[in-house]
C-alpha atoms as a PDB file:
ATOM      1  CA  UNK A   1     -70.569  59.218  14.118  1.00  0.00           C
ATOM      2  CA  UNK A   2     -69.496  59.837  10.628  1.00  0.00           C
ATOM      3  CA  UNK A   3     -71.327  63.176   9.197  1.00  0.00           C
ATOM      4  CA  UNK A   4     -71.982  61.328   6.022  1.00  0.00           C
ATOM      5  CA  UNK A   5     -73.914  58.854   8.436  1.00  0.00           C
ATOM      6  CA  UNK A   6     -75.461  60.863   9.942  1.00  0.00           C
ATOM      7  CA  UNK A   7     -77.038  63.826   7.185  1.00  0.00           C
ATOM      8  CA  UNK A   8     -78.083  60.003   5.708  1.00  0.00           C
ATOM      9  CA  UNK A   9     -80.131  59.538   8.799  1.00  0.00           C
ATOM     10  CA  UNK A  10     -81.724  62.820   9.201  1.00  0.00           C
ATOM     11  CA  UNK A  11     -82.733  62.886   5.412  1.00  0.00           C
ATOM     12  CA  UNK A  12     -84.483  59.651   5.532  1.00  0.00           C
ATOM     13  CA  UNK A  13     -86.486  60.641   8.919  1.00  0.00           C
ATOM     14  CA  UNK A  14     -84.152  59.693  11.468  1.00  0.00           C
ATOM     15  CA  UNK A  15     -84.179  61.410  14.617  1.00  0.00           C
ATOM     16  CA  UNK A  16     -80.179  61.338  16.205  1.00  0.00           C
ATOM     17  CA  UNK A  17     -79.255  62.622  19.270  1.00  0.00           C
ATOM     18  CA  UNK A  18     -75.910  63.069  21.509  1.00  0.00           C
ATOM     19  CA  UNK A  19     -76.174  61.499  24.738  1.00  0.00           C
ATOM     20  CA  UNK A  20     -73.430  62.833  27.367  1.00  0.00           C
ATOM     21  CA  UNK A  21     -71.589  59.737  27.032  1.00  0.00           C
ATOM     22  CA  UNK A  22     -70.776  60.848  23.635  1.00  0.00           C
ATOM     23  CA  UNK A  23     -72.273  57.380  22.544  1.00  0.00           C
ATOM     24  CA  UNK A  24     -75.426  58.351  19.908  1.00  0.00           C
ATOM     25  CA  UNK A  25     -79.140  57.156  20.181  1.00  0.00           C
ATOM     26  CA  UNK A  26     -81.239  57.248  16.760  1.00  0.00           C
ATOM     27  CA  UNK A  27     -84.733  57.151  16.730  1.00  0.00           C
ATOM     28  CA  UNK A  28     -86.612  55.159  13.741  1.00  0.00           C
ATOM     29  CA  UNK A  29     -89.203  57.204  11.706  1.00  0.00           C
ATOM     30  CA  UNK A  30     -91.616  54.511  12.385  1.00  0.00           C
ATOM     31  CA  UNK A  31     -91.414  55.956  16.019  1.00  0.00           C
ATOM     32  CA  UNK A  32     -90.848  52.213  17.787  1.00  0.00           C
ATOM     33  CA  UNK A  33     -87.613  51.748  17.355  1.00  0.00           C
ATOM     34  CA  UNK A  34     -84.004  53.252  18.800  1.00  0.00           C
ATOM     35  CA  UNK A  35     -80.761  51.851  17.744  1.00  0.00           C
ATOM     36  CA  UNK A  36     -77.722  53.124  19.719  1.00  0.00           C
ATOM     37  CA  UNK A  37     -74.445  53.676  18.685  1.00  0.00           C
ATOM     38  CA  UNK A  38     -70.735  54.113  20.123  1.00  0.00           C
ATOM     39  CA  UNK A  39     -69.368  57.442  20.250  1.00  0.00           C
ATOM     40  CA  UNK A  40     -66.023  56.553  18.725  1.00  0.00           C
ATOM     41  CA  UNK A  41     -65.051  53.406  16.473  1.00  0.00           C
ATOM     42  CA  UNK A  42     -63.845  50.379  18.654  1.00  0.00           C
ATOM     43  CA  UNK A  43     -62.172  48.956  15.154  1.00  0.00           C
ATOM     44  CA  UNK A  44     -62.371  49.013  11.072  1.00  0.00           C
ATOM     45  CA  UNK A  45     -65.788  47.566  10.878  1.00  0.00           C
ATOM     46  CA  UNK A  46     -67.906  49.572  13.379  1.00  0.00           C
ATOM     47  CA  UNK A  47     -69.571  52.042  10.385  1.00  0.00           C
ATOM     48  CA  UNK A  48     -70.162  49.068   8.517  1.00  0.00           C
ATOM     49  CA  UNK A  49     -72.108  47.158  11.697  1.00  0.00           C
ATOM     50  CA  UNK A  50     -74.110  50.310  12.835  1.00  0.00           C
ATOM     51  CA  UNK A  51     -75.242  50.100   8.933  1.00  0.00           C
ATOM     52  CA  UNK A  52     -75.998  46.450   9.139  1.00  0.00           C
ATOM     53  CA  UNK A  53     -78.408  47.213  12.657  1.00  0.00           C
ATOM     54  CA  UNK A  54     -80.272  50.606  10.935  1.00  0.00           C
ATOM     55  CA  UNK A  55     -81.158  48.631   7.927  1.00  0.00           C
ATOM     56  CA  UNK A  56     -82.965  46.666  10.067  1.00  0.00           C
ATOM     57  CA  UNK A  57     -85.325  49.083  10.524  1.00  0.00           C
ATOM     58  CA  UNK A  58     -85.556  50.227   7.259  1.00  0.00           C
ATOM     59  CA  UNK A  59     -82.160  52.723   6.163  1.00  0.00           C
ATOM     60  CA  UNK A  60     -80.915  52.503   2.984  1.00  0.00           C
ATOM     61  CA  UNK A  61     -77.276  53.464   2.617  1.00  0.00           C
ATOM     62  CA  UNK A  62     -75.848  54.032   0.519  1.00  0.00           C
ATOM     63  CA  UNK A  63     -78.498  55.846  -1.112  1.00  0.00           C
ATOM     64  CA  UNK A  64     -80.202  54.679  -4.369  1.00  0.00           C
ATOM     65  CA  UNK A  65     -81.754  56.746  -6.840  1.00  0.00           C
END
């Protein structure tokens, strides 16, 4: 997971955590949700999908002021 990502998540009250597989499971602040993600990018476009499912559930990236 890309640190950028990831600070991103933790500022905005996601809870992420490593799982052994190396894959990574975030928790939603709302406390209902849990979006998993792959370890290591399968191609280009992987960063950009795992965006596309948080915002879903309500992450903003990239961050407006």
């Amino acid at each position: 997971m890309d640190r950028k990502l990831r600070k991103a998540l933790e500022d905005q009250g996601w809870r992420v955590k490593q799982l052994k597989s190396g894959h990574w499971r975030c928790y939603a602040p709302d406390g209902e949700h849990i979006v998993h993600l792959a370890g290591t990018p399968s191609d280009h476009r992987s960063i950009d999908n795992a965006v596309a499912k948080l915002r879903e559930y309500g992450f903003q990236w990239p961050l407006r002021k």
